[in-house]
Protein backbone atom coordinates (compact mmCIF):
# COMPACT_ATOMS: atom_id res chain seq x y z
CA UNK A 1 18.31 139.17 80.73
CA UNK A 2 15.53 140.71 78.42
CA UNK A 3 18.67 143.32 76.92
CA UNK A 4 21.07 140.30 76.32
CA UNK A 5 18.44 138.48 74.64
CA UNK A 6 17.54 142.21 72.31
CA UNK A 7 21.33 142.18 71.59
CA UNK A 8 21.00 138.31 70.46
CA UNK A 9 18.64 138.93 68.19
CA UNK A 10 20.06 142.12 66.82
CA UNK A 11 22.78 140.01 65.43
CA UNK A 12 25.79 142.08 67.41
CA UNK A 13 26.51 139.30 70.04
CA UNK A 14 30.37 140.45 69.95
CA UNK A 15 29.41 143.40 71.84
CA UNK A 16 27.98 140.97 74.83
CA UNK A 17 30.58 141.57 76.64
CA UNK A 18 31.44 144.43 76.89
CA UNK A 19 27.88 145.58 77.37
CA UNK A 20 28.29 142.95 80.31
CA UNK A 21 31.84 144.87 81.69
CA UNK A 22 30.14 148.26 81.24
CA UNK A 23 27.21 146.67 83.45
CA UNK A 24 29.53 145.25 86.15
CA UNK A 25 31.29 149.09 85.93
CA UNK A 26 28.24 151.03 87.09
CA UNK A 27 27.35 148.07 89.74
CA UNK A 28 31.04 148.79 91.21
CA UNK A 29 30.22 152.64 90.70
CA UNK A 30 26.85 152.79 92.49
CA UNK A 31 28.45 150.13 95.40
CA UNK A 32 31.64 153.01 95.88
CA UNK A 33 28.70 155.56 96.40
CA UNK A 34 26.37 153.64 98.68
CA UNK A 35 29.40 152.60 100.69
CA UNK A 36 30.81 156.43 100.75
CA UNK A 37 27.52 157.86 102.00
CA UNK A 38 27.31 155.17 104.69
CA UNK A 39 30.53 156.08 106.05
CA UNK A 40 29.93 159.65 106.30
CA UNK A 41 26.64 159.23 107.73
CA UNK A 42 27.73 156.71 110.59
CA UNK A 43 31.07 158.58 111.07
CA UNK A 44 29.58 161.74 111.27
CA UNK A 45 26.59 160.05 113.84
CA UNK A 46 29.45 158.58 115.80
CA UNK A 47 31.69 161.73 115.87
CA UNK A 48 28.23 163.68 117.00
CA UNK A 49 27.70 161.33 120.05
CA UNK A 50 31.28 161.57 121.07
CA UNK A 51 31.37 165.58 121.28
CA UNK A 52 27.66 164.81 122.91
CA UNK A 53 29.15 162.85 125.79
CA UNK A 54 32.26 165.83 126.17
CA UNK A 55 29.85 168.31 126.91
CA UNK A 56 27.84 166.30 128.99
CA UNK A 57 31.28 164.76 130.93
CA UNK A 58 31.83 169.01 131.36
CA UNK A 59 28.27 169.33 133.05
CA UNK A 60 28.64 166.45 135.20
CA UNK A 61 32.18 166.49 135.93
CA UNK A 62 33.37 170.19 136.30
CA UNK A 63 36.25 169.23 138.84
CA UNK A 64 37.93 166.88 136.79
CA UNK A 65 40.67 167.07 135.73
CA UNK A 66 44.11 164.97 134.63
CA UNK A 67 46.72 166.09 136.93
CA UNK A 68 50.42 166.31 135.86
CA UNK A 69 52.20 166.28 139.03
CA UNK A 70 49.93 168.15 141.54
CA UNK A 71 48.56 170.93 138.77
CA UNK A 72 45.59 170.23 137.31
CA UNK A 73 46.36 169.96 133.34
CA UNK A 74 43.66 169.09 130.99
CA UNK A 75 39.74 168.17 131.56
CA UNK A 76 38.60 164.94 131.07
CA UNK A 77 36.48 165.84 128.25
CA UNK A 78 39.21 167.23 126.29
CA UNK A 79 40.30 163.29 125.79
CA UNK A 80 36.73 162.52 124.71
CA UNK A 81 36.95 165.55 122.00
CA UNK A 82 40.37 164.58 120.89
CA UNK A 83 39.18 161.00 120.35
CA UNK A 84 36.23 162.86 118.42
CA UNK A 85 38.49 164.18 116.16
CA UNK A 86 40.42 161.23 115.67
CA UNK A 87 37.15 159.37 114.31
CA UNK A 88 36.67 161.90 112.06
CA UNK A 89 39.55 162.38 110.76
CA UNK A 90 39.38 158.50 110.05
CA UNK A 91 35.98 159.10 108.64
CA UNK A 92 37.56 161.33 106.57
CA UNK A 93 40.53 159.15 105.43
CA UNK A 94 37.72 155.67 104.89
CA UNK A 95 35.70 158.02 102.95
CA UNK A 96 38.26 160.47 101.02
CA UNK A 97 41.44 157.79 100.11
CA UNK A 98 39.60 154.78 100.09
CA UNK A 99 36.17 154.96 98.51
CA UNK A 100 36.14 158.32 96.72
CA UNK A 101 39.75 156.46 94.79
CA UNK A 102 37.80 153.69 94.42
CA UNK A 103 34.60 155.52 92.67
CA UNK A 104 36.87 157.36 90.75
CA UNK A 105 38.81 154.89 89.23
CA UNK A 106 35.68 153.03 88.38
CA UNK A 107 34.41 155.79 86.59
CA UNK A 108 37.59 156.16 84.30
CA UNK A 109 37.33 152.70 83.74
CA UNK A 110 33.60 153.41 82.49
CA UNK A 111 34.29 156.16 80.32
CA UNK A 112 37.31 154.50 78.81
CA UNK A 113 34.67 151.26 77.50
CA UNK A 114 31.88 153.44 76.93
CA UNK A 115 34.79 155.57 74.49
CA UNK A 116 35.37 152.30 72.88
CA UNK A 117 31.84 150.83 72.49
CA UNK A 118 30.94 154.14 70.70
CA UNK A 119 34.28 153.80 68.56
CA UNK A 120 33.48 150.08 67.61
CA UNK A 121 29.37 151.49 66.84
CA UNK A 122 30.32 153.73 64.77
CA UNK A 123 32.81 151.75 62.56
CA UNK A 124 29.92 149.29 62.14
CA UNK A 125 26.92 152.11 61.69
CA UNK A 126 24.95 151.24 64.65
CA UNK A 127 23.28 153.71 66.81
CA UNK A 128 25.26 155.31 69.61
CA UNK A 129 25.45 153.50 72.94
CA UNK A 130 23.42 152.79 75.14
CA UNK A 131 20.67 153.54 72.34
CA UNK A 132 22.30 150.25 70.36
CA UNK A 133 21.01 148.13 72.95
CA UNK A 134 17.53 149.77 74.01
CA UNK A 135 19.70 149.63 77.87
């Protein structure tokens, strides 16, 4: 890459690297993102058509009904709408626990290597990062 080869010729090729790790860090970062908007927007697109196809299962199907015993007990859409809520709840969980920890942590990880590029420029009086390496 046209950076590595700047940082070659600089003369600081021990910070390769970690330049390189603080690369692969906001690659994971912008992945964690792109993969938490997805999930909303299908979840949420998915969750949408199921409370779509309640109401219509209430237009088309007034009279039904699940019967416990002989007494009518709950509408048939109100399965469809509970299922609704159980995708997005799981929506929630994919999005919240999974990739949101995910982003997070790769974040912390970022900060902690960009904390100790700057440390390690300023011991050897180079400009502060990213401005060392014209990134």
């Amino acid at each position: 890459m046209k950076n590595e080869s700047k940082l070659e010729e600089s003369g600081h090729v021990e910070y390769l690297p970690l330049v390189q790790h603080w690369r692969a860090l906001l690659d994971a970062q912008v992945h964690f993102n792109d993969m938490s908007i997805r999930t909303r927007s299908v979840g949420v697109t998915i969750t949408l058509g199921t409370y779509g196809a309640a109401g219509m299962s209430i237009i088309q199907f007034p009279d039904k009904f699940i019967r416990v015993g002989n007494e009518p007990w709950l509408h048939i859409s109100a399965t469809i709408v509970i299922f609704g809520l159980f995708l997005l709840v799981s929506t929630f969980l994919l999005d919240y626990k999974y990739y949101y920890a995910m982003l997070l942590a790769a974040v912390t990880c970022s900060e902690k290597l960009e904390t100790e590029l700057e440390r390690s420029l300023r011991e050897a009086e180079l400009p502060p990062f990213p401005q060392a390496f014209a990134l």
